[in-house]
N, C-alpha and C. Protein backbone atom coordinates (compact mmCIF):
# COMPACT_ATOMS: atom_id res chain seq x y z
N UNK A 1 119.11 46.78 119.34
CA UNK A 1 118.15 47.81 119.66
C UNK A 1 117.82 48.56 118.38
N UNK A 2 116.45 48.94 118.16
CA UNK A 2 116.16 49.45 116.94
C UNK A 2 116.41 51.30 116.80
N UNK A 3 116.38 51.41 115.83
CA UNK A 3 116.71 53.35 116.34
C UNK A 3 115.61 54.09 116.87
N UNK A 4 114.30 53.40 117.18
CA UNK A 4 113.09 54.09 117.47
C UNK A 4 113.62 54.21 119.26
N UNK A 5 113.87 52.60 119.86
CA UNK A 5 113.68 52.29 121.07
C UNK A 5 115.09 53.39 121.33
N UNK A 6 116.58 53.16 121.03
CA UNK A 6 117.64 53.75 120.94
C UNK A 6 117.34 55.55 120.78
N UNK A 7 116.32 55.91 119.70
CA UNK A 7 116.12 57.74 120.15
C UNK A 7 115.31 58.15 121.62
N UNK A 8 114.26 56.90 122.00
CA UNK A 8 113.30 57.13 123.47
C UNK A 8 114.53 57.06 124.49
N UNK A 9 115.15 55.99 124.35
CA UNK A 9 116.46 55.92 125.30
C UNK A 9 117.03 57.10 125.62
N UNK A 10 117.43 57.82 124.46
CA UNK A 10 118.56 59.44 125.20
C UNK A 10 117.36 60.18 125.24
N UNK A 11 116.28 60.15 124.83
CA UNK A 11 115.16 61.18 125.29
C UNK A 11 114.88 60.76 126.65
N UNK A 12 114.99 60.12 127.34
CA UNK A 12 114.64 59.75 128.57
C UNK A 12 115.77 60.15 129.03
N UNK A 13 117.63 59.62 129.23
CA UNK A 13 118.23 60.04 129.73
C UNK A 13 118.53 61.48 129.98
N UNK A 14 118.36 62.28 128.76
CA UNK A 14 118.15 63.49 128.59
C UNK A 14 117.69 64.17 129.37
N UNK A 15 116.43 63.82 129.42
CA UNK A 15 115.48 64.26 130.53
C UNK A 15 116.16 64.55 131.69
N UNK A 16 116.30 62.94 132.11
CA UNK A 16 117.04 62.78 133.52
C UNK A 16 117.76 64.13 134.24
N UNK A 17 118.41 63.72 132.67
CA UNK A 17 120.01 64.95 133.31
C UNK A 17 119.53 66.22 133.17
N UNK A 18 118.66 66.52 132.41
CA UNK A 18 117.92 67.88 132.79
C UNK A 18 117.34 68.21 134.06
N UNK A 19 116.63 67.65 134.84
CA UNK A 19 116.01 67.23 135.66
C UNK A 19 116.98 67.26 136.94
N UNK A 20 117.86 66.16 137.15
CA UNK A 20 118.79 66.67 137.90
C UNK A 20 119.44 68.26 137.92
N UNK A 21 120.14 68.50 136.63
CA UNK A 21 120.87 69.64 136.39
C UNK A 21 119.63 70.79 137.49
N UNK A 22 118.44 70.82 136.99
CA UNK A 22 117.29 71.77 137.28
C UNK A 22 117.13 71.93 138.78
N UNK A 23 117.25 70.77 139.55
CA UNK A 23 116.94 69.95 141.08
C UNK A 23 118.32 70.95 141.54
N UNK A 24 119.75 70.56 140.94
CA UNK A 24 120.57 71.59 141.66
C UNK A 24 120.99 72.71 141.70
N UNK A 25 120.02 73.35 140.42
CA UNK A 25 120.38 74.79 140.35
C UNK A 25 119.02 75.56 141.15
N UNK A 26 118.02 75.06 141.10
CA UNK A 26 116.61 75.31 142.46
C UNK A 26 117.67 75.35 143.69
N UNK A 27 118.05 74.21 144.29
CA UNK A 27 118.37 74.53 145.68
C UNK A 27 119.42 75.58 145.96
N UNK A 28 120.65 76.03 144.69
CA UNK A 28 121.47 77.35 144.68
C UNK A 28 120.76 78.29 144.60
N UNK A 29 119.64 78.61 143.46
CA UNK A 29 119.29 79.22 143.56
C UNK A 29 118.62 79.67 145.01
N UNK A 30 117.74 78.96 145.75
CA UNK A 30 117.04 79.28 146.91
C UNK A 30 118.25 79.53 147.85
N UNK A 31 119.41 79.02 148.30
CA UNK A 31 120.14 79.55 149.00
C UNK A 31 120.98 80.75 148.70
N UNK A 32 121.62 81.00 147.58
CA UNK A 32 122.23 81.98 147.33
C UNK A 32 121.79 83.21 146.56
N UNK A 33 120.05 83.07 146.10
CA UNK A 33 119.48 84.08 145.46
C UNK A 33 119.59 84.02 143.56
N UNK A 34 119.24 84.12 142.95
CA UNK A 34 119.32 84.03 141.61
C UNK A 34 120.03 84.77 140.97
N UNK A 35 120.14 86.30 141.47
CA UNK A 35 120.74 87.28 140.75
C UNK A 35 122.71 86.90 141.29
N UNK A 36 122.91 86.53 142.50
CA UNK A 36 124.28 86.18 142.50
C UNK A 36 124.95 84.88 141.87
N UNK A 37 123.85 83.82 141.85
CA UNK A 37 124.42 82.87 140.68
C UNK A 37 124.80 82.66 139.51
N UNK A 38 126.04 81.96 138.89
CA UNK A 38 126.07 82.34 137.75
C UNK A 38 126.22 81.15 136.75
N UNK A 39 126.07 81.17 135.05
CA UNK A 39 126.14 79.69 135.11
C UNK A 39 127.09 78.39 135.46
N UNK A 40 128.70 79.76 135.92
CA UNK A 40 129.93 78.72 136.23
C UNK A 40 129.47 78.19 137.34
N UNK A 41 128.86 78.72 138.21
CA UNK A 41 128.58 78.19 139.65
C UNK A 41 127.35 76.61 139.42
N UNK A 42 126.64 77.43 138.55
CA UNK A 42 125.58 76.21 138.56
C UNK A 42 126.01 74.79 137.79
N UNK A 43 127.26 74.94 136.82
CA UNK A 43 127.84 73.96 136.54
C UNK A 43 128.54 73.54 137.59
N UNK A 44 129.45 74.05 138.23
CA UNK A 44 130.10 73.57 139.49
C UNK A 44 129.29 72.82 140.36
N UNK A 45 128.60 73.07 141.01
CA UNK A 45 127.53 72.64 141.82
C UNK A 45 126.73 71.49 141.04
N UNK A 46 126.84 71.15 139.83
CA UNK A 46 126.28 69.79 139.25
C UNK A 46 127.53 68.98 139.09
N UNK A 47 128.59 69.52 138.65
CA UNK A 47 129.59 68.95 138.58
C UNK A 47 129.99 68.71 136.77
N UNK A 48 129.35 68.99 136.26
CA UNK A 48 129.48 69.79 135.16
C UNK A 48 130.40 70.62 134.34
N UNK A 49 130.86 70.62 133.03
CA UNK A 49 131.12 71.64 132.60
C UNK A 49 130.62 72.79 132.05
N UNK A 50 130.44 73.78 132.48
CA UNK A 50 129.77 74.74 131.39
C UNK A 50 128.98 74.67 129.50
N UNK A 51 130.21 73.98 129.43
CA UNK A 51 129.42 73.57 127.69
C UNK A 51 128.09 72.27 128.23
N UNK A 52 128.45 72.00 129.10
CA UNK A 52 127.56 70.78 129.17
C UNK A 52 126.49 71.17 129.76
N UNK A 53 126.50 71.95 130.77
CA UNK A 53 125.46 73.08 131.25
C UNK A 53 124.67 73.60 130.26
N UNK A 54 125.06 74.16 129.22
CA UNK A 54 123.90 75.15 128.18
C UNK A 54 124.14 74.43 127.35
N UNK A 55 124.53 73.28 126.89
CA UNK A 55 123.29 72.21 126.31
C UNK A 55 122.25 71.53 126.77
N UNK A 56 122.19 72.01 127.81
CA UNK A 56 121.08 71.40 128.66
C UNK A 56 119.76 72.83 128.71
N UNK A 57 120.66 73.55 129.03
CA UNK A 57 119.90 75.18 129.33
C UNK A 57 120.58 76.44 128.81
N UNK A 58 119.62 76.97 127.85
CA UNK A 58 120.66 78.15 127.18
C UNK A 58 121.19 79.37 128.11
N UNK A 59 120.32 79.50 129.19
CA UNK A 59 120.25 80.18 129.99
C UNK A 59 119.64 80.20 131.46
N UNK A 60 120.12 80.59 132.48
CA UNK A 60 119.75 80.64 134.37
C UNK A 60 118.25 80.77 134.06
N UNK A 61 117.73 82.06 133.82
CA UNK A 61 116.27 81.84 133.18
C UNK A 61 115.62 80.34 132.77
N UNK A 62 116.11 79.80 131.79
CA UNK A 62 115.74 78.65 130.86
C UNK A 62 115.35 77.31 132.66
N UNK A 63 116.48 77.46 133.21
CA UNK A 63 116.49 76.05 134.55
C UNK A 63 115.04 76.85 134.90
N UNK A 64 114.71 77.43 135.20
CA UNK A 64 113.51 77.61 136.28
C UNK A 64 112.59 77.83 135.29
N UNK A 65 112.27 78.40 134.10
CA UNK A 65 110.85 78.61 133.76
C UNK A 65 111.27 77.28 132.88
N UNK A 66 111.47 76.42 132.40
CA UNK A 66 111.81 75.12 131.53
C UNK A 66 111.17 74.33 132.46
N UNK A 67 111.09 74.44 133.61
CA UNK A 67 109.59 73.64 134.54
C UNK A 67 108.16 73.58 133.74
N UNK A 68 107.82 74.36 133.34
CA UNK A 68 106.77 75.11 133.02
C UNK A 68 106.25 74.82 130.98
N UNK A 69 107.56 74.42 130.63
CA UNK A 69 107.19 74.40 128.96
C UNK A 69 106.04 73.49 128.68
N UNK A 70 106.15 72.64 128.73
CA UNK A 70 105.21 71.35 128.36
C UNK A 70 103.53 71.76 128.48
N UNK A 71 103.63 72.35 129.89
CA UNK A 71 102.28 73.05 130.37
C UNK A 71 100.86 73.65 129.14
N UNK A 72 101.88 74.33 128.38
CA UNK A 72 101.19 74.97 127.61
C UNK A 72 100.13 73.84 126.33
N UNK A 73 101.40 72.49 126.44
CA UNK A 73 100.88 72.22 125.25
C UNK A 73 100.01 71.22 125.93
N UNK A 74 99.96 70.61 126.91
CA UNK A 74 99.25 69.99 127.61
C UNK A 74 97.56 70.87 127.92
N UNK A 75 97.50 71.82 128.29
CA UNK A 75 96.17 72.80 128.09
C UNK A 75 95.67 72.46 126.85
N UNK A 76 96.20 72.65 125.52
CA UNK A 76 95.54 72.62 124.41
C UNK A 76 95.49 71.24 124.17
N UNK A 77 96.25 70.40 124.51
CA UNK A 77 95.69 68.67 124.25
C UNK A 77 94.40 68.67 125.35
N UNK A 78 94.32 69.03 126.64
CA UNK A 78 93.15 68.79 127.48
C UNK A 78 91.78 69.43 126.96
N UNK A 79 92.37 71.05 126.32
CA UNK A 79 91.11 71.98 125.58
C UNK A 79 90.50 70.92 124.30
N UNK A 80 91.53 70.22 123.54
CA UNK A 80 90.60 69.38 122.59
C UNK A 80 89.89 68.41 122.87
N UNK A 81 90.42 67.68 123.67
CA UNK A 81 89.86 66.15 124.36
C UNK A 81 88.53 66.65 125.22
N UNK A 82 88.06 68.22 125.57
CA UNK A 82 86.54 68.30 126.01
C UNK A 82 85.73 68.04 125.20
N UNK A 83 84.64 67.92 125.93
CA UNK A 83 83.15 67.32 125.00
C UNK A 83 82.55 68.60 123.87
N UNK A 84 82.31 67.99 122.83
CA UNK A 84 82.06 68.92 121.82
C UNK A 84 80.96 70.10 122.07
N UNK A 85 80.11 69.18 123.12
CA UNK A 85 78.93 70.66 123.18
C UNK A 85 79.08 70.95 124.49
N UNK A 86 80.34 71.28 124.97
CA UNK A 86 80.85 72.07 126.09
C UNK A 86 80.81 73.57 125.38
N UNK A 87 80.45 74.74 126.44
CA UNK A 87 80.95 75.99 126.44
C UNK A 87 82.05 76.41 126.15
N UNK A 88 82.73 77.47 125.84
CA UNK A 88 84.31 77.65 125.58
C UNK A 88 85.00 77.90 127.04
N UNK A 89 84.19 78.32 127.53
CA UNK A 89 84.89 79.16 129.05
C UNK A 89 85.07 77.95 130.01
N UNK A 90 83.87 76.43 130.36
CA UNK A 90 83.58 75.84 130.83
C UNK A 90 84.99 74.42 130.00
N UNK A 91 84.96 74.73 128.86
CA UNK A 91 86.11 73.85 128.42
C UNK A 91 87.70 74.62 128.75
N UNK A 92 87.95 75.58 128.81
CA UNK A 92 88.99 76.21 129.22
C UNK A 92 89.38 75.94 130.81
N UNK A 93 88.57 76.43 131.59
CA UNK A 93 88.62 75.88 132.87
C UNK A 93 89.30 74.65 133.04
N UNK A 94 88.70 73.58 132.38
CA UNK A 94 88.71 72.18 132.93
C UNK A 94 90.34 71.97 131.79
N UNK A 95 90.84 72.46 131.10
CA UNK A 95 91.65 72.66 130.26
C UNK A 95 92.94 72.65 131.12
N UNK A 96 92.64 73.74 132.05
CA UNK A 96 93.47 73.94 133.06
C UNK A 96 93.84 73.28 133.82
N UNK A 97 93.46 71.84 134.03
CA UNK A 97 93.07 70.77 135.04
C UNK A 97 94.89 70.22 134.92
N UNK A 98 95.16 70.91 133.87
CA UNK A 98 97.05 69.84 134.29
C UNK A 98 97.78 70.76 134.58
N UNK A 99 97.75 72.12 134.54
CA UNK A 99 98.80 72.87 135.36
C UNK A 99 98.16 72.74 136.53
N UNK A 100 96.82 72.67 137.49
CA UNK A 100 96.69 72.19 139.02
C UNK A 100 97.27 71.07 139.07
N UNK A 101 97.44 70.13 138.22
CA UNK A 101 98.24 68.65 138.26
C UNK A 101 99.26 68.62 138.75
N UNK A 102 99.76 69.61 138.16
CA UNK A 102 101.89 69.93 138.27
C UNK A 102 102.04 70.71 139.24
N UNK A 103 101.04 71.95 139.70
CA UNK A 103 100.94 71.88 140.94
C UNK A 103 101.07 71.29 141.82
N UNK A 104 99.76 70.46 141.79
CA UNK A 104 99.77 69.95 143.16
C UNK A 104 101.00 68.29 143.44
N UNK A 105 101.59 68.10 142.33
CA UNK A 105 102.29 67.00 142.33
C UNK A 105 103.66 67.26 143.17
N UNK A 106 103.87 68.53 143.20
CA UNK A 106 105.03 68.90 144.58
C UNK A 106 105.13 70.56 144.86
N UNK A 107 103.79 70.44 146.17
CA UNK A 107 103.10 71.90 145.88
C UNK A 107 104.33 72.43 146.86
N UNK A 108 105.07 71.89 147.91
CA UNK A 108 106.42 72.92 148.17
C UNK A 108 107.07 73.13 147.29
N UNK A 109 107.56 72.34 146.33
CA UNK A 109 108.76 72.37 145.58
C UNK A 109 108.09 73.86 144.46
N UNK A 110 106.84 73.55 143.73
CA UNK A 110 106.10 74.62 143.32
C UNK A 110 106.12 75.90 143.77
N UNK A 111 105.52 75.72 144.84
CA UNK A 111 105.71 76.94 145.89
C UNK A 111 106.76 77.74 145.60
N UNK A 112 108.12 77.08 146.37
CA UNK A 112 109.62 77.94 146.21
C UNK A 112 109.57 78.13 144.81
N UNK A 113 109.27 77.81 143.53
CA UNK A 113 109.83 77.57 142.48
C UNK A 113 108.77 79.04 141.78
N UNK A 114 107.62 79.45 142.43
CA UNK A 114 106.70 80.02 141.80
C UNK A 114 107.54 81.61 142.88
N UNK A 115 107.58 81.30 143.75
CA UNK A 115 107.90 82.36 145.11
C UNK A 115 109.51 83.56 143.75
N UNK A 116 109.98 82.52 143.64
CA UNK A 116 111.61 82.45 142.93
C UNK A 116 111.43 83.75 141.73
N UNK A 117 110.48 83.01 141.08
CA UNK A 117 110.01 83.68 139.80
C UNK A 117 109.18 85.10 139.97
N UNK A 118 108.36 85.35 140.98
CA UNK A 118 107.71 86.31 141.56
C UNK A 118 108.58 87.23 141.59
N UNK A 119 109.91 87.03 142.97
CA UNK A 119 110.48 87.82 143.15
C UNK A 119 111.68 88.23 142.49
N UNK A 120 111.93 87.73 141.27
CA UNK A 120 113.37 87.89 140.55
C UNK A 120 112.07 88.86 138.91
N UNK A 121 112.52 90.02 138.54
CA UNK A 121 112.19 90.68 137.76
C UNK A 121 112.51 90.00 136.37
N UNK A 122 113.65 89.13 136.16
CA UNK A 122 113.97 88.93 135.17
C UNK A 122 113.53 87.29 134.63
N UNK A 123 112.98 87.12 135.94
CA UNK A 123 112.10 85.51 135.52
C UNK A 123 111.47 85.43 135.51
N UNK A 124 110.13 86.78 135.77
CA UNK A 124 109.01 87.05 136.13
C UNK A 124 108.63 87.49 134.41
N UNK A 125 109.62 88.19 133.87
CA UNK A 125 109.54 88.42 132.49
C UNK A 125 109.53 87.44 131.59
N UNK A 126 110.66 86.54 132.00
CA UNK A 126 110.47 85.37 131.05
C UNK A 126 109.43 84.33 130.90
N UNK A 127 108.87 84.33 132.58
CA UNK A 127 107.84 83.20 132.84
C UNK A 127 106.59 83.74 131.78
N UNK A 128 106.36 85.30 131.81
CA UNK A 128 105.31 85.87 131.38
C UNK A 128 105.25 85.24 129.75
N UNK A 129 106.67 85.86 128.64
CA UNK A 129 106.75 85.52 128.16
C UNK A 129 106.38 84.58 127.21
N UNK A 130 107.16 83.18 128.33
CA UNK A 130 107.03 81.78 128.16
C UNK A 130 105.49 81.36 127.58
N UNK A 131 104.63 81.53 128.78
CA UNK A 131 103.48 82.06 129.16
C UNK A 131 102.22 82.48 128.08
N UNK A 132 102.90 83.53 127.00
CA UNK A 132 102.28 84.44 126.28
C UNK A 132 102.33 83.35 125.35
N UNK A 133 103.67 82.49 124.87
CA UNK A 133 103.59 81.90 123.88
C UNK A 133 102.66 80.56 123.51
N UNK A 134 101.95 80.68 124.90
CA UNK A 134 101.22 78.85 125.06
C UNK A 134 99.48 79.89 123.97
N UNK A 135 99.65 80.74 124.40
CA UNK A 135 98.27 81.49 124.09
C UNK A 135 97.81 80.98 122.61
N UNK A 136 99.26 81.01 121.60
CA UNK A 136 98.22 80.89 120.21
C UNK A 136 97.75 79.43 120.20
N UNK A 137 98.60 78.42 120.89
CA UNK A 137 98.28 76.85 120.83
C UNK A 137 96.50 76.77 121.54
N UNK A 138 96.18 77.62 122.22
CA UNK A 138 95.23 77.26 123.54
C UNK A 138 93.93 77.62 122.46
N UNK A 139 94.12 78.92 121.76
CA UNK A 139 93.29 79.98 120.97
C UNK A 139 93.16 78.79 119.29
N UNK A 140 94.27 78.31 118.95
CA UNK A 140 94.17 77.19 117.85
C UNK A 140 92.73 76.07 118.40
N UNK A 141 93.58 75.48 119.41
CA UNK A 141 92.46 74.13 120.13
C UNK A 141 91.12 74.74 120.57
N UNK A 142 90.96 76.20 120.77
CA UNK A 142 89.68 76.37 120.90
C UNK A 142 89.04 76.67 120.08
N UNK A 143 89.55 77.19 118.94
CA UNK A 143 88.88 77.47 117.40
C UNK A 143 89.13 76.04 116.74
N UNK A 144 89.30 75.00 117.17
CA UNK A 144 88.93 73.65 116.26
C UNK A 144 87.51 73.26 116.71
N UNK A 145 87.35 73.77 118.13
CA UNK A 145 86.12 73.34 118.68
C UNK A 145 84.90 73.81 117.34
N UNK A 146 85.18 74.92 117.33
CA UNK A 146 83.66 75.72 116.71
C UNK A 146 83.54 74.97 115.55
N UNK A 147 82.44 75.05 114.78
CA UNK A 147 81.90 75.06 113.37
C UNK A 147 81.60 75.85 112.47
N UNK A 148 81.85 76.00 111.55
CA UNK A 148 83.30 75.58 110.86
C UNK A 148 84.30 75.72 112.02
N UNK A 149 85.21 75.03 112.00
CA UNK A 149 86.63 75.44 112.86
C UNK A 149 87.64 76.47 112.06
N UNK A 150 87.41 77.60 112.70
CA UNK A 150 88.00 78.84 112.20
C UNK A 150 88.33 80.02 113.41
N UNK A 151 89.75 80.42 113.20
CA UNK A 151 90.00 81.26 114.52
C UNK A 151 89.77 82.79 114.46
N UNK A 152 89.02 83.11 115.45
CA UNK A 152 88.58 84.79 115.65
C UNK A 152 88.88 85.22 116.71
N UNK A 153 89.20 86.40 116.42
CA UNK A 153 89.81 87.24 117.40
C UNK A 153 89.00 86.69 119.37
N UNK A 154 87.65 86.23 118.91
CA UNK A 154 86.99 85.63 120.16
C UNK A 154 87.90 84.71 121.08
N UNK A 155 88.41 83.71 119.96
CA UNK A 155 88.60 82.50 120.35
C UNK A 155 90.42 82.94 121.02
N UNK A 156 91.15 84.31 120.40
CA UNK A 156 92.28 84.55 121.03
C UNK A 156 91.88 85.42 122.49
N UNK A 157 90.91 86.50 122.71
CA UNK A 157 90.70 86.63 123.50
C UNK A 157 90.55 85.89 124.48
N UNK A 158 89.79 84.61 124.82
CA UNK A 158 89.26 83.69 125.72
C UNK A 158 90.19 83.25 126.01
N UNK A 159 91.35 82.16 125.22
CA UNK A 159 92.39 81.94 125.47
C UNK A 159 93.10 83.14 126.46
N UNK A 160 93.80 84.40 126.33
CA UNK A 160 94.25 85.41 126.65
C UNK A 160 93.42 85.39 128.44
N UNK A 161 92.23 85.59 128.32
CA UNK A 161 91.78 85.61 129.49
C UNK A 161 91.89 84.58 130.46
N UNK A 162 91.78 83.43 130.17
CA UNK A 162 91.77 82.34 130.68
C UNK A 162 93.25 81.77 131.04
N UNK A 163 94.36 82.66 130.61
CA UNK A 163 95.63 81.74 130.94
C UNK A 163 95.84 83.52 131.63
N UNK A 164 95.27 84.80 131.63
CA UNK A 164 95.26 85.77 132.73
C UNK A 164 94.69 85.04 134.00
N UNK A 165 93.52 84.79 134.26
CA UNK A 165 92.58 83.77 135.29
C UNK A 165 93.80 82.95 135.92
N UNK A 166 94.83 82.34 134.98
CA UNK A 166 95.68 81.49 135.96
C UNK A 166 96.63 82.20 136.70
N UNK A 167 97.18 83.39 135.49
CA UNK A 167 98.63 83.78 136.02
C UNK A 167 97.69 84.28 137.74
N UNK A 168 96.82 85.45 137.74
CA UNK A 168 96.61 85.57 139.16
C UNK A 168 96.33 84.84 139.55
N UNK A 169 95.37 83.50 139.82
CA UNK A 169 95.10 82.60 140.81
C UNK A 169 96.62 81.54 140.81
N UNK A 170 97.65 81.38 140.34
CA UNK A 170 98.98 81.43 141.08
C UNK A 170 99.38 82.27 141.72
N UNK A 171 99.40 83.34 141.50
CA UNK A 171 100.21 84.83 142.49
C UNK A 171 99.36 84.53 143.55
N UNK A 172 97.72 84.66 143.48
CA UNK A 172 97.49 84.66 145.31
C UNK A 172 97.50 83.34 145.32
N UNK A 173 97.37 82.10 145.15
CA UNK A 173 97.77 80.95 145.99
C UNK A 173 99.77 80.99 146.63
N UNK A 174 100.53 81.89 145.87
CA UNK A 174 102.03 81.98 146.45
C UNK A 174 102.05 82.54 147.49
N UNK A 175 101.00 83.55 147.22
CA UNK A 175 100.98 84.67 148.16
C UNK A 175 100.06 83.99 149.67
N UNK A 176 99.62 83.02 149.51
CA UNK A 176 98.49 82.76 150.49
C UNK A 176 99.99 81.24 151.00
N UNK A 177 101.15 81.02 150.93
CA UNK A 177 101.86 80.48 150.88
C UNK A 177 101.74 78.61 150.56
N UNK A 178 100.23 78.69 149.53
CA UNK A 178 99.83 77.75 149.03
C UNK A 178 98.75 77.15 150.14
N UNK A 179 98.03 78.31 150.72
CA UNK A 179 96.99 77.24 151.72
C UNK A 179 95.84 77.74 150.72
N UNK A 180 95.39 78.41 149.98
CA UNK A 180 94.66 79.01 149.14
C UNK A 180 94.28 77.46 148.72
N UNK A 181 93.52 77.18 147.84
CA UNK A 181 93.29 76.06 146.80
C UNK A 181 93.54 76.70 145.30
N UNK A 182 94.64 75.98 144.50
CA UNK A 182 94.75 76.75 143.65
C UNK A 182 93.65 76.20 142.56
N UNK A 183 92.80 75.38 142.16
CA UNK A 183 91.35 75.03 141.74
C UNK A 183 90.58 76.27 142.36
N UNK A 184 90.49 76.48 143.97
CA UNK A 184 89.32 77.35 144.32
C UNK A 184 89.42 78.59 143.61
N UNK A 185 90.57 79.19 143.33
CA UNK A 185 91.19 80.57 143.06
C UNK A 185 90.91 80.22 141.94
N UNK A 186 91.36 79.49 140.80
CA UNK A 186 90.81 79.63 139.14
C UNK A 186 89.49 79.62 139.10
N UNK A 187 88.32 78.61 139.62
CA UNK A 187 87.21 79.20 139.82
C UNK A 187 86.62 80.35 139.94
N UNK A 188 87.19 80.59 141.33
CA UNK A 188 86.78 81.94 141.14
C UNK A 188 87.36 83.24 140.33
N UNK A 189 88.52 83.42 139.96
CA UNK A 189 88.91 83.92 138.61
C UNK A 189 87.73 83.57 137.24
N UNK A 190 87.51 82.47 137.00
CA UNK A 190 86.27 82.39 135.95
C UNK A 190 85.50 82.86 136.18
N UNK A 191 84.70 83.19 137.14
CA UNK A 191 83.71 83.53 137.82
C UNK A 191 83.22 84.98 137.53
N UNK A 192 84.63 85.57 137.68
CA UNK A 192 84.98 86.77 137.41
C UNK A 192 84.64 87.63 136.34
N UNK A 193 85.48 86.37 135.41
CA UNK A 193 85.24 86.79 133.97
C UNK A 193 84.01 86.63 133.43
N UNK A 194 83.34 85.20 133.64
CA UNK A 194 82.15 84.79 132.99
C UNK A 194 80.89 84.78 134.22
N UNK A 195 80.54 85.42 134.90
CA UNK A 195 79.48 85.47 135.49
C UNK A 195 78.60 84.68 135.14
N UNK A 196 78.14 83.75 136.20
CA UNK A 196 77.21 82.80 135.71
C UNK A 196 75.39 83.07 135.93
């Protein structure tokens, strides 16, 4: 095996065991609440040791918003791949098209997982966070669009607004216990912003 195929190998297993690890600290978490879990428990419950636990996750925080990382950079690969003489607002939108993806790819599991974060203060901070940090990647890919490609305070605003547009059209699709359409709700969040 060559060391290319041999590094995809533990990046995949990796995954795995992240993935699992994540799958059993969601269902503790939903039964026993977040704030009483702790990480000995969530190693226990994988079967785990603790060191082996936070190499996986530095932190209880990290299992539940670590759903969510990739998201960001996926927006700014979708924001570049729009058509060049697209609008900024009209390419942002459709930008958005892979967090409805991950949505809708296990909209219960989402659901509890968005519900979780809502109601725990201290994941609601981190998600935000998390969140804040996708902004300069989104605000980069939309200032490559322009000509010259150069970033202005415009191009961080829009970004800023447009990943605001999501955080609420998640809160009321949680709140609507996901019968909402979470597409209909970013729409109309744009709508909002950019009056057509």
């Amino acid at each position: 095996m060559n060391e290319v195929a041999g590094t995809r190998t533990r990046d995949i297993a990796r995954a795995a065991v992240r993935t699992e690890l994540a799958q059993v600290a969601f269902g503790l978490f939903r039964s026993e609440g977040f704030e009483k879990v702790t990480l000995d428990d969530l190693a226990a419950a994988a079967g785990v040791s603790r060191s082996t636990f936070l190499r996986y996750f530095g932190t209880k925080e990290d299992v539940v918003v670590g759903a969510f990382d990739v998201l960001g950079e996926r927006v700014a690969e979708a924001l570049r791949a729009r058509p060049a003489g697209e609008d900024d607002w009209t390419a942002l939108r459709h930008a958005l098209e892979p967090v409805i993806d991950h949505y809708r790819q296990d909209p219960a599991g989402t659901l509890a997982l968005v519900r979780l974060v809502m109601a725990t203060p201290a994941l609601c901070a981190r998600q935000r966070e998390k969140q804040h940090g996708w902004r300069p990647g989104v605000a980069q890919a939309l200032a490559e669009r322009s000509r010259p490609p150069a970033m202005t305070v415009a191009h961080e605003v829009r970004a800023a607004a447009a990943l605001d547009c999501l955080d609420i059209s998640v809160e009321r699709w949680a709140a609507s216990g996901g019968e909402l359409g979470l597409a209909d709700l970013l729409d109309e969040a744009f709508a909002a912003v950019v009056p057509r």
